[in-house]
PDB file of N, CA and C in Angstrom:
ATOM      1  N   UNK A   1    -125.344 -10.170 -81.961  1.00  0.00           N
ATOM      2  CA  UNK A   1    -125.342 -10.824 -80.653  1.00  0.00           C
ATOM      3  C   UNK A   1    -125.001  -9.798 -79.573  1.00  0.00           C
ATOM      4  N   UNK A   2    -124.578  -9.024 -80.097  1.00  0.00           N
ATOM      5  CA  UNK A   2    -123.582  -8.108 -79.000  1.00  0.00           C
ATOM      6  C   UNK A   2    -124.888  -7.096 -78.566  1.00  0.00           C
ATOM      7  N   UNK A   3    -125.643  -6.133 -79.768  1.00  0.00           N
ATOM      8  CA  UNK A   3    -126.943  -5.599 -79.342  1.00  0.00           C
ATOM      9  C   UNK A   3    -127.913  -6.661 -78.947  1.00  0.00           C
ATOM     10  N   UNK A   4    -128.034  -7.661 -78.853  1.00  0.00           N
ATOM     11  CA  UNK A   4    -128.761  -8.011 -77.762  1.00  0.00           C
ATOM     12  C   UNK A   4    -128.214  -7.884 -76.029  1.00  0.00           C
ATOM     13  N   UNK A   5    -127.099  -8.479 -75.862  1.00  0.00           N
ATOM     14  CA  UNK A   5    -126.164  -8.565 -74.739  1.00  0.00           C
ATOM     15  C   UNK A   5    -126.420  -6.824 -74.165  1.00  0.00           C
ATOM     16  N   UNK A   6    -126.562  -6.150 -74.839  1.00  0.00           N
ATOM     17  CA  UNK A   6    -126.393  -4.424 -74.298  1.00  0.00           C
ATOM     18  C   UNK A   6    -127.998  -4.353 -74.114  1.00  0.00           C
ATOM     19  N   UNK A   7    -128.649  -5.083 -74.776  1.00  0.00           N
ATOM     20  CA  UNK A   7    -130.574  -4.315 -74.586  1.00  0.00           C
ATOM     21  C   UNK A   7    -130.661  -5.010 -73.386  1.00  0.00           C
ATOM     22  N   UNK A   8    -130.565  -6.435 -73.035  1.00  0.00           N
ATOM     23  CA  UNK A   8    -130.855  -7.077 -72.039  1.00  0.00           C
ATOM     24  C   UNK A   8    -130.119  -7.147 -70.718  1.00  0.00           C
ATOM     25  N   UNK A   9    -129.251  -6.549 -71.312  1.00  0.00           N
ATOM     26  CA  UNK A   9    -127.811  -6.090 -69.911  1.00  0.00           C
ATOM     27  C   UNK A   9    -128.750  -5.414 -68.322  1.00  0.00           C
ATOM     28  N   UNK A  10    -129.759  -5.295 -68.511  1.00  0.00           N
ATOM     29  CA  UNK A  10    -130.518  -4.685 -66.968  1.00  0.00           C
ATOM     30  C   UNK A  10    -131.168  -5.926 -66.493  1.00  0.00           C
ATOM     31  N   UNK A  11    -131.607  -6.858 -67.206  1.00  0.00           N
ATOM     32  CA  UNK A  11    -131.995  -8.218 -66.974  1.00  0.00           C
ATOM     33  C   UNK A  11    -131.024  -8.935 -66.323  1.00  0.00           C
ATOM     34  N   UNK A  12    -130.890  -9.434 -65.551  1.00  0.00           N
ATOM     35  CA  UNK A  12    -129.883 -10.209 -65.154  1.00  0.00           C
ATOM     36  C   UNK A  12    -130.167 -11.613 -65.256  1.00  0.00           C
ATOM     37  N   UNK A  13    -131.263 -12.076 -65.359  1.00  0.00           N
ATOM     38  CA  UNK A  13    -131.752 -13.219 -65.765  1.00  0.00           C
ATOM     39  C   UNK A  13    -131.642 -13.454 -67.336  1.00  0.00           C
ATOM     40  N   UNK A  14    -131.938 -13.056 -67.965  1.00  0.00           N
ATOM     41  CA  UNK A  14    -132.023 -12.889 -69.582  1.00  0.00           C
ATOM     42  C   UNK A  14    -130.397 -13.189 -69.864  1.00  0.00           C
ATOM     43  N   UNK A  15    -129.697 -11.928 -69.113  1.00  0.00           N
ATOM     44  CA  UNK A  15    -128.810 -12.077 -69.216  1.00  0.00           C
ATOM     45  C   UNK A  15    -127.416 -13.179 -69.118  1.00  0.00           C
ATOM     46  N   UNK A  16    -128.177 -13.640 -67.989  1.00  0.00           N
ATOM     47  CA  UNK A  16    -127.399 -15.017 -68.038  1.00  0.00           C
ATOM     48  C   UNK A  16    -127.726 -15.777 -68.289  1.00  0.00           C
ATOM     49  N   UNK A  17    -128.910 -15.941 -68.884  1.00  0.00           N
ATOM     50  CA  UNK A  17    -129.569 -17.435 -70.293  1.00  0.00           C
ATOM     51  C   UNK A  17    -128.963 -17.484 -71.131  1.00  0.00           C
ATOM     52  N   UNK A  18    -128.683 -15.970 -71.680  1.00  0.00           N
ATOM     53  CA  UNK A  18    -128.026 -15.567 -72.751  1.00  0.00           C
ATOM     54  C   UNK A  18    -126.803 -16.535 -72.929  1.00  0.00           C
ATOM     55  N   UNK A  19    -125.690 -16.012 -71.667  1.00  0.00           N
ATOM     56  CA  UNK A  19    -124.748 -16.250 -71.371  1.00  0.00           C
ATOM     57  C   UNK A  19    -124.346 -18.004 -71.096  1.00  0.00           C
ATOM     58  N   UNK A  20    -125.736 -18.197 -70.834  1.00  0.00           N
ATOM     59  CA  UNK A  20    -125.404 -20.196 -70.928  1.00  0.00           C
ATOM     60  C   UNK A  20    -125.775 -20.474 -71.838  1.00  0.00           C
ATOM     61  N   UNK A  21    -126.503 -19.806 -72.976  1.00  0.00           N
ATOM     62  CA  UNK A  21    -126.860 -20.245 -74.612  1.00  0.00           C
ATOM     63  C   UNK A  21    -125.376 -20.603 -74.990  1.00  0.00           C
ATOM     64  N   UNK A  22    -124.549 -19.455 -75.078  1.00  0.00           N
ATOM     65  CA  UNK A  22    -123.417 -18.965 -75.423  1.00  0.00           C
ATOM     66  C   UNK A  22    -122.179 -20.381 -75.291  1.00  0.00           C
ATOM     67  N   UNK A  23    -122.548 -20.806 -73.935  1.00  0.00           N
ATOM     68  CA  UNK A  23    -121.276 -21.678 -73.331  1.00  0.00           C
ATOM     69  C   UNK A  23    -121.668 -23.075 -74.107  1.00  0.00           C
ATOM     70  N   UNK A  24    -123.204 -23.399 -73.833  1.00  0.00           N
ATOM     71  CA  UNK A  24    -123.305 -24.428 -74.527  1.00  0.00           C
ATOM     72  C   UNK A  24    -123.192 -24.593 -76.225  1.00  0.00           C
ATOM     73  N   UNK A  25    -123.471 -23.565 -76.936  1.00  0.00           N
ATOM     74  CA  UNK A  25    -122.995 -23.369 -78.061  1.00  0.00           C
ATOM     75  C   UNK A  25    -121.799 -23.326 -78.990  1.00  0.00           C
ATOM     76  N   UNK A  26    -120.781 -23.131 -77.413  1.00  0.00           N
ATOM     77  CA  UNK A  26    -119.580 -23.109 -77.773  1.00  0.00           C
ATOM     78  C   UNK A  26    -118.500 -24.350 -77.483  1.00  0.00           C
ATOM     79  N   UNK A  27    -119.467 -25.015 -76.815  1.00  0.00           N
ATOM     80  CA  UNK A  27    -119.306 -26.504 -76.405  1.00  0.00           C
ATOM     81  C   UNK A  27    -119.759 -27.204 -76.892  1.00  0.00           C
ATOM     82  N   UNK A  28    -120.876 -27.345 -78.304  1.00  0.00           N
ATOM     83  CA  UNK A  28    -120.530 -28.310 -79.203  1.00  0.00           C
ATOM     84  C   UNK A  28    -120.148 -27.925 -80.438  1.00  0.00           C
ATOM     85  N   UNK A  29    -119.910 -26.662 -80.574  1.00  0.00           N
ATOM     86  CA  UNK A  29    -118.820 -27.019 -81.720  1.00  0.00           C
ATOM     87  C   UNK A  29    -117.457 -27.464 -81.533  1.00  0.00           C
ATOM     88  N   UNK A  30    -117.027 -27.373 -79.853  1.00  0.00           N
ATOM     89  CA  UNK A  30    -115.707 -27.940 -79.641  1.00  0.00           C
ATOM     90  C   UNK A  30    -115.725 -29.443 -80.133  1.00  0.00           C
ATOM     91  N   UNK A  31    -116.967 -30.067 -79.690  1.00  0.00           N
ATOM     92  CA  UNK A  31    -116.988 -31.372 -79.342  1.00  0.00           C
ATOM     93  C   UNK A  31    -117.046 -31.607 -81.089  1.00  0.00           C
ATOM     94  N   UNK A  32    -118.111 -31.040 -81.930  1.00  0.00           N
ATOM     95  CA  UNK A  32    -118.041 -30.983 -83.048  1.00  0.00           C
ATOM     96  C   UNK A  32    -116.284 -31.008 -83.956  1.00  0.00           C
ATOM     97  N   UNK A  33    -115.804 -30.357 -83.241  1.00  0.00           N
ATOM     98  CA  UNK A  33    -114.386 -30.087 -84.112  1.00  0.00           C
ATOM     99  C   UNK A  33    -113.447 -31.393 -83.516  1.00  0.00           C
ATOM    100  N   UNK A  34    -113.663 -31.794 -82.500  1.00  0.00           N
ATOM    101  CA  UNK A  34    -112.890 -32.202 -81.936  1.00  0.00           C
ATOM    102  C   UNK A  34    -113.252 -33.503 -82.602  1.00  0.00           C
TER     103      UNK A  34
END
């Protein structure tokens, strides 16, 4: 995950798709655990 985050790091768009993949991903496994 991380070599992607560094190839696409000049993208700033990519980059922050990336970065809302990330949040929402990490927001249902909360909801999941929870």
């Amino acid at each position: 995950m991380l070599v992607f985050v560094i190839s696409y790091f000049d993208y700033p768009q990519v980059y922050f798709a990336l970065r809302i993949m990330f949040v929402l991903f990490m927001f249902q496994c909360t909801v999941v655990i929870v």
